[in-house]
N, C-alpha and C. Protein backbone atom coordinates (compact mmCIF):
# COMPACT_ATOMS: atom_id res chain seq x y z
N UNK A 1 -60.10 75.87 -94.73
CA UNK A 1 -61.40 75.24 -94.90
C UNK A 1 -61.22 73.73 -95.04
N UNK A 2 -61.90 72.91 -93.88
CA UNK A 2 -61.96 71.66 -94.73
C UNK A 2 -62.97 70.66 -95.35
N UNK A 3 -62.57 70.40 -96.29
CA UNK A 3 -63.55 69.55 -97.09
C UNK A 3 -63.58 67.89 -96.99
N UNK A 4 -64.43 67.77 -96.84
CA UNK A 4 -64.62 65.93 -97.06
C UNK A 4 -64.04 65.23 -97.99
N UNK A 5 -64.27 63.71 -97.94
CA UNK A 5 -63.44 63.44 -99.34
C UNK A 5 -64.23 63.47 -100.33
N UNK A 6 -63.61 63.21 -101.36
CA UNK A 6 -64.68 63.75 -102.53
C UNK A 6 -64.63 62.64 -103.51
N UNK A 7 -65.26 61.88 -104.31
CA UNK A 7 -65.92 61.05 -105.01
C UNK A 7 -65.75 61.25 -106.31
N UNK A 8 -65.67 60.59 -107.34
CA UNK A 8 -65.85 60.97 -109.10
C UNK A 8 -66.69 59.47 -109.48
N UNK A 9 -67.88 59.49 -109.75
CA UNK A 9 -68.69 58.60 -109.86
C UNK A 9 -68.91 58.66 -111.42
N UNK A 10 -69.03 57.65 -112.25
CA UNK A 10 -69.41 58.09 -113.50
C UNK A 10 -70.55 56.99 -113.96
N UNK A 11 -71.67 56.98 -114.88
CA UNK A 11 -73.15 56.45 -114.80
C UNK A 11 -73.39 56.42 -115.72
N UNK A 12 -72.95 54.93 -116.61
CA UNK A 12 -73.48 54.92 -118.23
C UNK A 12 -74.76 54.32 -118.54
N UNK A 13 -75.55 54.96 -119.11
CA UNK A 13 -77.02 54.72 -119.26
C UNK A 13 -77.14 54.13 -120.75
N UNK A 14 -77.54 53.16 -121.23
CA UNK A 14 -77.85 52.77 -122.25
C UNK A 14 -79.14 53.45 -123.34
N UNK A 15 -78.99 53.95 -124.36
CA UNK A 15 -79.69 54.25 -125.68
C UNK A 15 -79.76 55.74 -125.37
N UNK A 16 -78.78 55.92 -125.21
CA UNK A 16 -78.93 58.25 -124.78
C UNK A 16 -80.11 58.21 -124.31
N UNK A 17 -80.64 57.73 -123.78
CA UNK A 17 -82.36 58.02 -122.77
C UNK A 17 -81.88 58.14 -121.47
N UNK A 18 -81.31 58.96 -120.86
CA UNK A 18 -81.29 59.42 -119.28
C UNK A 18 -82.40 60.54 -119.33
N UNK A 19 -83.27 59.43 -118.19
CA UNK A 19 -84.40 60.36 -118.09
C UNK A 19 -84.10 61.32 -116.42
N UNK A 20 -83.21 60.73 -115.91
CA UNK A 20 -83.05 61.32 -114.69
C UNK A 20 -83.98 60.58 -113.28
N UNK A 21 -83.94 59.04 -113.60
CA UNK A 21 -84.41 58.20 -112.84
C UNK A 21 -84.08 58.49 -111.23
N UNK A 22 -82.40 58.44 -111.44
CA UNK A 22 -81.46 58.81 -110.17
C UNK A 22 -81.85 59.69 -109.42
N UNK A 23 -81.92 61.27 -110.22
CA UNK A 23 -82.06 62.23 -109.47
C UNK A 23 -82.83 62.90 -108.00
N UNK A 24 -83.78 62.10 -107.86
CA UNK A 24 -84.27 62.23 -106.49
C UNK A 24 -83.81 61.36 -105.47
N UNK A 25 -82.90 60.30 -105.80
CA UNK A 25 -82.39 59.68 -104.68
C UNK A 25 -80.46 60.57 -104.24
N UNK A 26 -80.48 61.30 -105.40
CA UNK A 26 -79.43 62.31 -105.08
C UNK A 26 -79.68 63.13 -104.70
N UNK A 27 -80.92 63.89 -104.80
CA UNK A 27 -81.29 64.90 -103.97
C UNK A 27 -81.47 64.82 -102.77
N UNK A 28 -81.83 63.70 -102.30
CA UNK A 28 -82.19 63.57 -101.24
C UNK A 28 -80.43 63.37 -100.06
N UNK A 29 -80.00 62.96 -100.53
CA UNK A 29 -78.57 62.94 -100.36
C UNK A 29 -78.53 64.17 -99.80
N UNK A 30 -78.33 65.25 -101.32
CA UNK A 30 -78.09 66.70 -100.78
C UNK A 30 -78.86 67.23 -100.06
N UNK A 31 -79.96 66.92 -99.93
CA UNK A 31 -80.92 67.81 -98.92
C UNK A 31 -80.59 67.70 -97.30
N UNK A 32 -80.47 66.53 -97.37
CA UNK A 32 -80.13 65.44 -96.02
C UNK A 32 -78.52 66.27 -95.56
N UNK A 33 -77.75 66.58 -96.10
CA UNK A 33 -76.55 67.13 -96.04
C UNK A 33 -75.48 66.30 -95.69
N UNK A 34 -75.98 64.63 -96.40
CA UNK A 34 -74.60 63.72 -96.90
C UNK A 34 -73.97 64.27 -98.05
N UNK A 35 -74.03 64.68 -98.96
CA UNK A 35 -73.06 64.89 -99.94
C UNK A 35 -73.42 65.81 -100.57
N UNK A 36 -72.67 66.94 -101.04
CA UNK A 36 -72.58 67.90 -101.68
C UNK A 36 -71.75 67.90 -103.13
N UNK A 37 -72.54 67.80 -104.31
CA UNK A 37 -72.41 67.94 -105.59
C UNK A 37 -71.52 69.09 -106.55
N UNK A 38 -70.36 69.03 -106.58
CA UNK A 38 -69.30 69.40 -106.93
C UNK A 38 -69.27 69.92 -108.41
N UNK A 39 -69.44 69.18 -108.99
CA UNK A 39 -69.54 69.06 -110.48
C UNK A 39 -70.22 68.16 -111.42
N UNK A 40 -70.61 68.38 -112.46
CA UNK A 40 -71.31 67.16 -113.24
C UNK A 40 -71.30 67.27 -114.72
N UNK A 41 -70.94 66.44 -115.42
CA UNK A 41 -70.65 66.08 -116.58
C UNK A 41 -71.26 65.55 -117.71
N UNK A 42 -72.09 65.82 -118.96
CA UNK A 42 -73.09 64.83 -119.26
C UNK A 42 -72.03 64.52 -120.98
N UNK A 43 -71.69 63.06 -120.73
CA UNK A 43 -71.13 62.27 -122.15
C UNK A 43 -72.09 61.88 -123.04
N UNK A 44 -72.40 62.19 -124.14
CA UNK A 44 -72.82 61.41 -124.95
C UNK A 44 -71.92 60.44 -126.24
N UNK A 45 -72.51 59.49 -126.44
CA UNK A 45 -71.45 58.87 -127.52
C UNK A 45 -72.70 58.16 -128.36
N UNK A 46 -72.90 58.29 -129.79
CA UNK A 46 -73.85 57.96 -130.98
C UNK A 46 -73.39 56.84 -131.36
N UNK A 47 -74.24 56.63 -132.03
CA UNK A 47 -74.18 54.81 -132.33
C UNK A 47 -73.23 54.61 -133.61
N UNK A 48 -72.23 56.19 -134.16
CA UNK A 48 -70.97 56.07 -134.59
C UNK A 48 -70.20 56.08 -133.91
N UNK A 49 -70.22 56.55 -132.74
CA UNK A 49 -69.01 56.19 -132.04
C UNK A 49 -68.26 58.05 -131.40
N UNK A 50 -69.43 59.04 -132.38
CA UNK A 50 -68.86 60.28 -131.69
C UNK A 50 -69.14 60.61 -130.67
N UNK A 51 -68.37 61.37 -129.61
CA UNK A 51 -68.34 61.92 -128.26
C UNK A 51 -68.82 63.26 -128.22
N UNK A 52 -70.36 63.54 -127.60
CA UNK A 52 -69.96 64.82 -127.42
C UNK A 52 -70.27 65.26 -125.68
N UNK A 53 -69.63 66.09 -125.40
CA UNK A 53 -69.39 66.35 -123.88
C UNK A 53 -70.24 67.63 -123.67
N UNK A 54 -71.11 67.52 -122.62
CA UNK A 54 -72.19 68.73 -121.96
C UNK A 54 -71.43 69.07 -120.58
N UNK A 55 -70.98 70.07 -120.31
CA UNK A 55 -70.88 70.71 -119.61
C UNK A 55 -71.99 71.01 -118.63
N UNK A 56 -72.43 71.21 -117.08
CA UNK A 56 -73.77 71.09 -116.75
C UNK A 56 -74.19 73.03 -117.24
N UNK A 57 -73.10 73.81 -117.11
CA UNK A 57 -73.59 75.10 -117.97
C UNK A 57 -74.06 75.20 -119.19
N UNK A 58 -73.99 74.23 -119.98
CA UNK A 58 -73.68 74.21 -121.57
C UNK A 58 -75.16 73.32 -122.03
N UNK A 59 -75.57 72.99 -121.35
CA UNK A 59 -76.82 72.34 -121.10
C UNK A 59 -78.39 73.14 -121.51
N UNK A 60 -79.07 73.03 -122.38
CA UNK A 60 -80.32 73.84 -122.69
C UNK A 60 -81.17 73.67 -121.58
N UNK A 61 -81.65 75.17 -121.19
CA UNK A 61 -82.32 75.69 -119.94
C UNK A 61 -83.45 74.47 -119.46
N UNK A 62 -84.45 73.81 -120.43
CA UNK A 62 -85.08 72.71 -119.79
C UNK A 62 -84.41 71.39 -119.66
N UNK A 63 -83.14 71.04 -120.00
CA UNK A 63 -82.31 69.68 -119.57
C UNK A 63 -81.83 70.49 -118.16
N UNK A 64 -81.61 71.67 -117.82
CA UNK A 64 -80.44 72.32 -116.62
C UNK A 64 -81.58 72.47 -115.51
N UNK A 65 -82.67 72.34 -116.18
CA UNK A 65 -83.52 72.48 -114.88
C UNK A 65 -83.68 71.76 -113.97
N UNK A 66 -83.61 70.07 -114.92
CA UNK A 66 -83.80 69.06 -113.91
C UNK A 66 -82.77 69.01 -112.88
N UNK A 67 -81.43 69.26 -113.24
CA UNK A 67 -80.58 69.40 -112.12
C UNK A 67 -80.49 70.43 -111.19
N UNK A 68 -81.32 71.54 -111.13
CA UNK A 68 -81.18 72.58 -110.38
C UNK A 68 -81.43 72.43 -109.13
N UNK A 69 -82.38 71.36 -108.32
CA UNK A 69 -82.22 70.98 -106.58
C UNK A 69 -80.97 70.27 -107.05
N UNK A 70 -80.06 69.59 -107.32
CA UNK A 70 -79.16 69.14 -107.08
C UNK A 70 -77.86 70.41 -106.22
N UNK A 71 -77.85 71.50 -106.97
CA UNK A 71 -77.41 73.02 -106.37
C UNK A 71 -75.87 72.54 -106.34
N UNK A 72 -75.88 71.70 -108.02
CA UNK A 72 -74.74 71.78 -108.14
C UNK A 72 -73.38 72.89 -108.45
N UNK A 73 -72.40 72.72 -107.78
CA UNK A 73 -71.73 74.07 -107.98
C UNK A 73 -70.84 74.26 -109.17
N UNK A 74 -70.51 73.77 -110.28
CA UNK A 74 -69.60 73.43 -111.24
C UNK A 74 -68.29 74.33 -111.31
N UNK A 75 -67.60 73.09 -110.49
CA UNK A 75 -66.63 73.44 -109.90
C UNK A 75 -65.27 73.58 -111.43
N UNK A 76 -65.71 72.64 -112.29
CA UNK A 76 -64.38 72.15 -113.23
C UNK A 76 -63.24 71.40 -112.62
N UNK A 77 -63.69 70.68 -111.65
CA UNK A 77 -62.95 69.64 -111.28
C UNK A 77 -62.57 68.36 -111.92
N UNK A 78 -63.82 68.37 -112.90
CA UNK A 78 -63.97 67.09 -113.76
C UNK A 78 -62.82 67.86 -114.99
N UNK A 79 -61.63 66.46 -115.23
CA UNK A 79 -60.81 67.00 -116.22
C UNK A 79 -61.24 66.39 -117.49
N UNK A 80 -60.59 67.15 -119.05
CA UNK A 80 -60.74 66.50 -119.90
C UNK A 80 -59.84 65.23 -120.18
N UNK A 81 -59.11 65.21 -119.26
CA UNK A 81 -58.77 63.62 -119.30
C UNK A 81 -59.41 62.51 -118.45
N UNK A 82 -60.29 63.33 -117.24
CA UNK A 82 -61.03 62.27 -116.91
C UNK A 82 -62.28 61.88 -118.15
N UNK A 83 -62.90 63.47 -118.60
CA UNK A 83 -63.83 63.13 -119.38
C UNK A 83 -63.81 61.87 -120.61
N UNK A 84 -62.27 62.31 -121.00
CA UNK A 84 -61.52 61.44 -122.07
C UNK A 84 -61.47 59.69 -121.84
N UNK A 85 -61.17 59.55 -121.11
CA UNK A 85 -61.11 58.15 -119.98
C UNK A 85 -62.47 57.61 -120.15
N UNK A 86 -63.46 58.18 -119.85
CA UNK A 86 -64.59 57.57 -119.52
C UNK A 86 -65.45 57.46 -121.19
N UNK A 87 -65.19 58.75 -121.65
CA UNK A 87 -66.15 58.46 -123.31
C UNK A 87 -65.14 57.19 -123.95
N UNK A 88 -63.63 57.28 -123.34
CA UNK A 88 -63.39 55.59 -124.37
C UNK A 88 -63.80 54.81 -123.87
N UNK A 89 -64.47 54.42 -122.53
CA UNK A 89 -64.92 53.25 -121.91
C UNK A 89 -66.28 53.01 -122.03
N UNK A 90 -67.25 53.86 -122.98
CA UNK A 90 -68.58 53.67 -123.26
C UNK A 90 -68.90 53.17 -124.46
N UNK A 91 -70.17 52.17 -124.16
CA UNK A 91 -70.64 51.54 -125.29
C UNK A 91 -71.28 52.83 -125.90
N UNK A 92 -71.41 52.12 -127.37
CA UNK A 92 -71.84 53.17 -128.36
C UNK A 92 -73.47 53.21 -127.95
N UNK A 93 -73.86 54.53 -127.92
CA UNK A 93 -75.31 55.15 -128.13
C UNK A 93 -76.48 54.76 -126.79
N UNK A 94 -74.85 55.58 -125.97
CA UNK A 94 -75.33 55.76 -124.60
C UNK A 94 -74.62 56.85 -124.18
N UNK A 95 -75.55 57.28 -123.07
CA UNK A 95 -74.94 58.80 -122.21
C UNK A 95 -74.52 58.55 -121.08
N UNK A 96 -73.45 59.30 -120.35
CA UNK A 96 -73.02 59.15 -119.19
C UNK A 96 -72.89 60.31 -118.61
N UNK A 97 -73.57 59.86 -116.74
CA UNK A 97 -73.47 61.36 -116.08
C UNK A 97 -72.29 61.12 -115.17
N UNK A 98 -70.98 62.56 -115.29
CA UNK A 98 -69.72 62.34 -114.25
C UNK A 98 -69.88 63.21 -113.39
N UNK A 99 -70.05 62.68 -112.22
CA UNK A 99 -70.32 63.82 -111.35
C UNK A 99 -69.48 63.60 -110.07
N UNK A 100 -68.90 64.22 -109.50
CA UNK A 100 -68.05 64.50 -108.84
C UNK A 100 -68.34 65.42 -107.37
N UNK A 101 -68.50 64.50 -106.40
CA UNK A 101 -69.22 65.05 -105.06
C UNK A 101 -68.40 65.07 -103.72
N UNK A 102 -68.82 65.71 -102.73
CA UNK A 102 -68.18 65.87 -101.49
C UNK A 102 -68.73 65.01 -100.53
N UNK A 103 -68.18 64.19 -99.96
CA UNK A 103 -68.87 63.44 -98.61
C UNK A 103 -68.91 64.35 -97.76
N UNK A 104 -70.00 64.92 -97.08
CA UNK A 104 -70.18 66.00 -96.17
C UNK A 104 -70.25 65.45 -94.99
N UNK A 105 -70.92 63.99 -95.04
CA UNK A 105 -71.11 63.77 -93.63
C UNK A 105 -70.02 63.22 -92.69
N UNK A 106 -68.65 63.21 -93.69
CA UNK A 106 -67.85 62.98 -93.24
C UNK A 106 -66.44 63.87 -92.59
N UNK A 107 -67.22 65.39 -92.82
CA UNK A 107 -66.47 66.56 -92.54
C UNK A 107 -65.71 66.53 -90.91
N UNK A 108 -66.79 66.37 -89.94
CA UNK A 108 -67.02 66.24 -88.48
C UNK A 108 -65.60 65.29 -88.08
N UNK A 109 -65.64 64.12 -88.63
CA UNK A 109 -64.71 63.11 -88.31
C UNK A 109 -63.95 63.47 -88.52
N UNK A 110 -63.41 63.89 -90.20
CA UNK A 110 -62.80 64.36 -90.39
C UNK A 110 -61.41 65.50 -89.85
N UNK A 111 -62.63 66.14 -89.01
CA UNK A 111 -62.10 67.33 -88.25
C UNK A 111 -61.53 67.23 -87.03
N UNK A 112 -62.06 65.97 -86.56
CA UNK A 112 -61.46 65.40 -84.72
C UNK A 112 -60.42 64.84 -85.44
N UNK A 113 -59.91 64.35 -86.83
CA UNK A 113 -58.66 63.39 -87.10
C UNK A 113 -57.92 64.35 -87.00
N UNK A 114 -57.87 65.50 -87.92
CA UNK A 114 -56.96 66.18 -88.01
C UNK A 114 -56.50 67.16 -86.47
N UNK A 115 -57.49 67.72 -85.27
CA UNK A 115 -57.43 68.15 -84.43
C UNK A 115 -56.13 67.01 -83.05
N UNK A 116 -56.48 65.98 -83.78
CA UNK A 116 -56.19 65.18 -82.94
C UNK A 116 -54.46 64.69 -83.20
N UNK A 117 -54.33 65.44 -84.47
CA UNK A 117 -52.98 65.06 -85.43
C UNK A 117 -52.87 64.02 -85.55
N UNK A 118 -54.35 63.17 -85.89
CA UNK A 118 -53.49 61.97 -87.07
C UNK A 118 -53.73 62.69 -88.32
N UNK A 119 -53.00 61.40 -88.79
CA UNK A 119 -52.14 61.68 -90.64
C UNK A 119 -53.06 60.39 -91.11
N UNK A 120 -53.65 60.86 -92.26
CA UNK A 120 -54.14 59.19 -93.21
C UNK A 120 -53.21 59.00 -93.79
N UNK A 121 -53.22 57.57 -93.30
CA UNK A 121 -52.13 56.49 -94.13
C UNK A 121 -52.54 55.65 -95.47
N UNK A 122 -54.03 55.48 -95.44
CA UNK A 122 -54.56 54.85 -96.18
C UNK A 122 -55.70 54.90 -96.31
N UNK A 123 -56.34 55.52 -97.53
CA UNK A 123 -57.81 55.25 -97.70
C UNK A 123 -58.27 54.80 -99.03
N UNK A 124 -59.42 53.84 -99.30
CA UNK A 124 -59.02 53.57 -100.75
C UNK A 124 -60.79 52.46 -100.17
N UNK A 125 -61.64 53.13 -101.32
CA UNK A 125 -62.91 52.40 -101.67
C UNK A 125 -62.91 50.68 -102.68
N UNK A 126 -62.91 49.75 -101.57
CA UNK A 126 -63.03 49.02 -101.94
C UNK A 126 -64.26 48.39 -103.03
N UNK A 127 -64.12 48.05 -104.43
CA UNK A 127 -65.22 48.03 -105.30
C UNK A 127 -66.19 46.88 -105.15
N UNK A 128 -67.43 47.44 -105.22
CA UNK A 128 -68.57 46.66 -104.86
C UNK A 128 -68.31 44.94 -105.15
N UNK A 129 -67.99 44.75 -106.84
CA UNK A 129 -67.73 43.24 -106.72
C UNK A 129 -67.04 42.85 -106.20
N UNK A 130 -65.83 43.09 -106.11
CA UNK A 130 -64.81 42.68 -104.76
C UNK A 130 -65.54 42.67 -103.76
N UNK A 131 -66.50 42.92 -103.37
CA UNK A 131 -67.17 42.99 -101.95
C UNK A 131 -68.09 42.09 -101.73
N UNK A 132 -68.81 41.41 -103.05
CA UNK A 132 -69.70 40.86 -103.18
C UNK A 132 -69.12 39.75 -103.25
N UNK A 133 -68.26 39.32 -103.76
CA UNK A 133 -67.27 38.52 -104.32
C UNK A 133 -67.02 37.90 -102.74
N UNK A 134 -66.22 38.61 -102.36
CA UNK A 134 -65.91 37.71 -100.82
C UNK A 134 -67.40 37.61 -99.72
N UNK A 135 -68.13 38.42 -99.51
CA UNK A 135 -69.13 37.44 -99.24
C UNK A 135 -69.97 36.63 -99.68
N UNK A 136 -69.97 36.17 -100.88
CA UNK A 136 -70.14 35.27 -101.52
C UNK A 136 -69.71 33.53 -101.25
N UNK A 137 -68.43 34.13 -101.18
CA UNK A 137 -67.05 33.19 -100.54
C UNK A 137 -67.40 33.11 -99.29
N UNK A 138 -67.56 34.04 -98.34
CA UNK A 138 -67.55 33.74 -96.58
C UNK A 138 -68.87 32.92 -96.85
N UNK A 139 -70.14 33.49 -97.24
CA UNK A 139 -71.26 32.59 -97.69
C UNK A 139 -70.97 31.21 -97.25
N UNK A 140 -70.26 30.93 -98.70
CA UNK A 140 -70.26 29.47 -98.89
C UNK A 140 -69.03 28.41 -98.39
N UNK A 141 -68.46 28.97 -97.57
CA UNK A 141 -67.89 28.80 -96.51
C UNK A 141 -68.59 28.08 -94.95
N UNK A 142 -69.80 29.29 -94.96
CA UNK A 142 -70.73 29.30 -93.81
C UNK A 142 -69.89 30.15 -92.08
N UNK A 143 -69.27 30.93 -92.74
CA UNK A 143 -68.64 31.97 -92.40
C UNK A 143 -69.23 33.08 -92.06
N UNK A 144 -70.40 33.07 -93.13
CA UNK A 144 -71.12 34.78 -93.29
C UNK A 144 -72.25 34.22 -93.50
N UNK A 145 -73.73 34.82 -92.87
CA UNK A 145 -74.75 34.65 -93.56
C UNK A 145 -75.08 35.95 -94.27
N UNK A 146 -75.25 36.02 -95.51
CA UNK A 146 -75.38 36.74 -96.58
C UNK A 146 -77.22 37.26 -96.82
């Protein structure tokens, strides 16, 4: 079977109020059949500083509802050391969603690379400010119009 590459996105929301703003621009994702939703994670951390971790099973039936078009599969891909990683990197008395997805629309390509026997040598998501960052630079250069 092959699978796309797959993503670990994590989404810290300030004052534990995730109302689920996101969620229809992810759905729409999944509906569309760009990306398929793997797993998802909900962190909380209190304005002491404790962690507690929601599982998307572990979740009370009206918080699990809102995610249910998502048709996430909870895979347990998400580790407790990723979970671990990310609750030390949150400000206090905010929640974070880790969710962990499949690029689907990238299956196809995918499939002529490997048919074709190439090998990836290199793949690696370059981060948005770095991105912004140099056209910024080409910008003001007059290199790039931005």
């Amino acid at each position: 079977m092959t699978v796309g590459p797959i993503d670990f996105v994590a989404l810290e929301f300030p004052g534990n109020k995730f109302r689920g703003e996101i969620l229809p621009d992810i759905l729409e994702l999944v509906q569309a059949g760009i990306v398929r939703v793997l797993d998802l994670v909900i962190v909380l951390k209190d304005e002491e500083g404790t962690v507690t971790v929601r599982e998307l099973q572990e979740l009370e039936p009206d918080e699990i509802h809102v995610f249910d078009p998502l048709q996430v599969e909870v895979t347990s891909m998400i580790t407790r050391n990723d979970i671990d990683s990310i609750a030390e990197k949150l400000n206090t008395n905010s929640t974070a969603a880790l969710m962990l997805f499949e690029n689907v629309w990238a299956l196809k390509t995918k499939q002529a690379m490997i048919d074709a026997n190439g090998r990836l040598v290199m793949f690696e998501r370059i981060p948005h400010e770095v991105v912004e960052e140099n056209l910024a630079e080409m910008a003001a250069i007059g290199s790039f119009n931005a």
